[in-house]
C-alpha atoms as a PDB file:
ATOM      1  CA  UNK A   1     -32.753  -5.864  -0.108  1.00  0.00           C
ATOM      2  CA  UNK A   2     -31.508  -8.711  -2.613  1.00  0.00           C
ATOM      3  CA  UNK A   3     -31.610 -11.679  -0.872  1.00  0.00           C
ATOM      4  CA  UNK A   4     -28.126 -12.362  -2.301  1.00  0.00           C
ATOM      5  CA  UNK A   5     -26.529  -9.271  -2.054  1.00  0.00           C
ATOM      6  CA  UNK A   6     -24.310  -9.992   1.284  1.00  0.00           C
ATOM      7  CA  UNK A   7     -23.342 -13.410  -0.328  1.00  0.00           C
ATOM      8  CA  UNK A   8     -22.496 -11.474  -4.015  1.00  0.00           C
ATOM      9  CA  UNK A   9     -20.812  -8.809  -1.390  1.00  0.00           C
ATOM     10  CA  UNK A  10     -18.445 -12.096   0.263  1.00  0.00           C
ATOM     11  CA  UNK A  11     -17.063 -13.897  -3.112  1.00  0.00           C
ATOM     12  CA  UNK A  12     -16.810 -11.298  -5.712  1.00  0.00           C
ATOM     13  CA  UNK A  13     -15.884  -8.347  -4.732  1.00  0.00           C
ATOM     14  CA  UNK A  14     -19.224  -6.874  -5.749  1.00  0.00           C
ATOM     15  CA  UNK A  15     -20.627  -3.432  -3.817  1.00  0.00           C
ATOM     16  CA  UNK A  16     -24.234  -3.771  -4.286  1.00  0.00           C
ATOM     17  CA  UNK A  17     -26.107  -0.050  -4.144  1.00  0.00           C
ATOM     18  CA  UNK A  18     -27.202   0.273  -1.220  1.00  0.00           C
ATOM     19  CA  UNK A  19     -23.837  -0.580   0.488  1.00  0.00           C
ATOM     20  CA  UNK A  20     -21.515   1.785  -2.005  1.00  0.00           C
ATOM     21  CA  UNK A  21     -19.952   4.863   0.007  1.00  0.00           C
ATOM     22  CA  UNK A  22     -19.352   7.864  -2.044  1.00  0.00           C
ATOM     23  CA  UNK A  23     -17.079  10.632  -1.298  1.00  0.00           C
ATOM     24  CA  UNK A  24     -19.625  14.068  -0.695  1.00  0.00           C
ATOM     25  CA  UNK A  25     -16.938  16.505  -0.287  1.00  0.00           C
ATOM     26  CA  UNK A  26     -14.023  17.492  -2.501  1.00  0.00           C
ATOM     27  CA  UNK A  27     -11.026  16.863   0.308  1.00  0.00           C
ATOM     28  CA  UNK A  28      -9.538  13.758  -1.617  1.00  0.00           C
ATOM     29  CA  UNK A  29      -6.056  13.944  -2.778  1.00  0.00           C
ATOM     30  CA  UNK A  30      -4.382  11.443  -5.168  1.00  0.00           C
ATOM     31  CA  UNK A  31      -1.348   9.777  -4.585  1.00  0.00           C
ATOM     32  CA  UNK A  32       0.471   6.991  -6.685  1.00  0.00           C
ATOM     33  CA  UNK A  33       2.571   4.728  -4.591  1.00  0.00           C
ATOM     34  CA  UNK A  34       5.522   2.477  -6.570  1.00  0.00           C
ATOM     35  CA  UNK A  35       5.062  -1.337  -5.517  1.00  0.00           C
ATOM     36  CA  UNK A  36       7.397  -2.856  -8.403  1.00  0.00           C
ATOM     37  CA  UNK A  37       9.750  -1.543 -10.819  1.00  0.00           C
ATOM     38  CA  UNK A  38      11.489  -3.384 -13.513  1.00  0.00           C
ATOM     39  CA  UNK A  39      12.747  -3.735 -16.884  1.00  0.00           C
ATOM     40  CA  UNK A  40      11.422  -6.414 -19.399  1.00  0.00           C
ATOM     41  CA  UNK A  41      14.006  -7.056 -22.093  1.00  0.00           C
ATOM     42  CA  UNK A  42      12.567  -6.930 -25.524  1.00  0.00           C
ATOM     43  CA  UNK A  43      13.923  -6.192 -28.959  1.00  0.00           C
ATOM     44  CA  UNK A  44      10.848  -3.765 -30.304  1.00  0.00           C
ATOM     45  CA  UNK A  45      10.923  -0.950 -32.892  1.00  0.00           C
ATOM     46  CA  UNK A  46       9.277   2.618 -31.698  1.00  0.00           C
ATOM     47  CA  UNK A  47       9.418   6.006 -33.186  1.00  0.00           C
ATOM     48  CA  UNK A  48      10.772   8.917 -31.369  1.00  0.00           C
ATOM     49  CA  UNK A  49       9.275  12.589 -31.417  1.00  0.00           C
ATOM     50  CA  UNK A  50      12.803  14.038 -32.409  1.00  0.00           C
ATOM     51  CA  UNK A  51      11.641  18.073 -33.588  1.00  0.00           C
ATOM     52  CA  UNK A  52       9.023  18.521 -36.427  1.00  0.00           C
ATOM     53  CA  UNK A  53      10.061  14.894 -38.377  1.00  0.00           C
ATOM     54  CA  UNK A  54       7.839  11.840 -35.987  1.00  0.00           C
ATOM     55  CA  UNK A  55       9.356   9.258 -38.340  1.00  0.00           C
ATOM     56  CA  UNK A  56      12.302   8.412 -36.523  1.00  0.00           C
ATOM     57  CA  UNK A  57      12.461   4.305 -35.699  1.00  0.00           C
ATOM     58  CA  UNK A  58      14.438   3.485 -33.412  1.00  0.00           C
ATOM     59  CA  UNK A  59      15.425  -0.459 -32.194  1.00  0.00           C
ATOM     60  CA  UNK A  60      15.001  -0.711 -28.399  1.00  0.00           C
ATOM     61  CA  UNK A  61      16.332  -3.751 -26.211  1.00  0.00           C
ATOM     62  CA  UNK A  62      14.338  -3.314 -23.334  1.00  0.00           C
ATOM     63  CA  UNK A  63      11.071  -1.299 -21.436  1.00  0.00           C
ATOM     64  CA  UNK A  64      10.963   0.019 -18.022  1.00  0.00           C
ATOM     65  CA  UNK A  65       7.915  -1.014 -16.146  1.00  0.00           C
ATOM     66  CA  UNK A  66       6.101   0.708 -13.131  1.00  0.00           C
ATOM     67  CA  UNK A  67       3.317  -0.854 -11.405  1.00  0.00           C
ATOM     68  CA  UNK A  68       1.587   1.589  -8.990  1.00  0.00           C
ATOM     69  CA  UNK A  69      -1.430   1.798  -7.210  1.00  0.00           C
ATOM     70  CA  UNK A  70      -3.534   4.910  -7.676  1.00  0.00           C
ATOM     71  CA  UNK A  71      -4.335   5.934  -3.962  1.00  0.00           C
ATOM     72  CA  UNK A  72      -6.562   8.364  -2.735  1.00  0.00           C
ATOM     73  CA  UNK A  73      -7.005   9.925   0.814  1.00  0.00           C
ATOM     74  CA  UNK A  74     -10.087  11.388   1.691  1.00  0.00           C
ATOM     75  CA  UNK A  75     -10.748  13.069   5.143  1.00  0.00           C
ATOM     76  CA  UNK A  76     -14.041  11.274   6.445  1.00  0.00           C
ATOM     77  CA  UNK A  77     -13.678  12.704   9.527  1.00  0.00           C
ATOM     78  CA  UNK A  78     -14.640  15.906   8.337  1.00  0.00           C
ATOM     79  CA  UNK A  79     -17.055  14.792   6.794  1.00  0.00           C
ATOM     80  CA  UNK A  80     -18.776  13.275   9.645  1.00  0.00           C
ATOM     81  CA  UNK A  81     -19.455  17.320  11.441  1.00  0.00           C
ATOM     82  CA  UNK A  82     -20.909  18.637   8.146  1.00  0.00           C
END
């Protein structure tokens, strides 16, 4: 064992090896979950996908935003009588 790897594990956030978990089976589903919507106003120039022509500018005023956190469940209890 690194004789800093709990202190490493404490301030930064870091997993060393040996402690990591992985998921063995394939019982995980993925979920997004919606913590803050908004719009940002902004005058920016994109170009729309109208039919075969992808020329198209068009002036926006604003951007919807979505920040979401990418969740996923896995069943450990079944994993623990495999």
């Amino acid at each position: 064992m690194h004789k800093h790897a709990h202190k490493m594990h404490k301030t930064s956030g870091y997993v060393p090896v040996f402690k990591a978990r992985g998921v063995c089976n394939r019982n995980a589903k993925e979920r997004y979950l919606e913590i803050l919507s908004f719009q940002h106003f902004a005058k920016f120039t994109t170009f729309t996908t109208d039919g075969d022509d992808f020329r198209n500018k068009e002036l926006r005023n604003k951007i919807d935003v979505s920040v979401v956190l990418d969740m996923e469940c896995v069943d450990m209890f079944a994993q623990c009588f495999e």
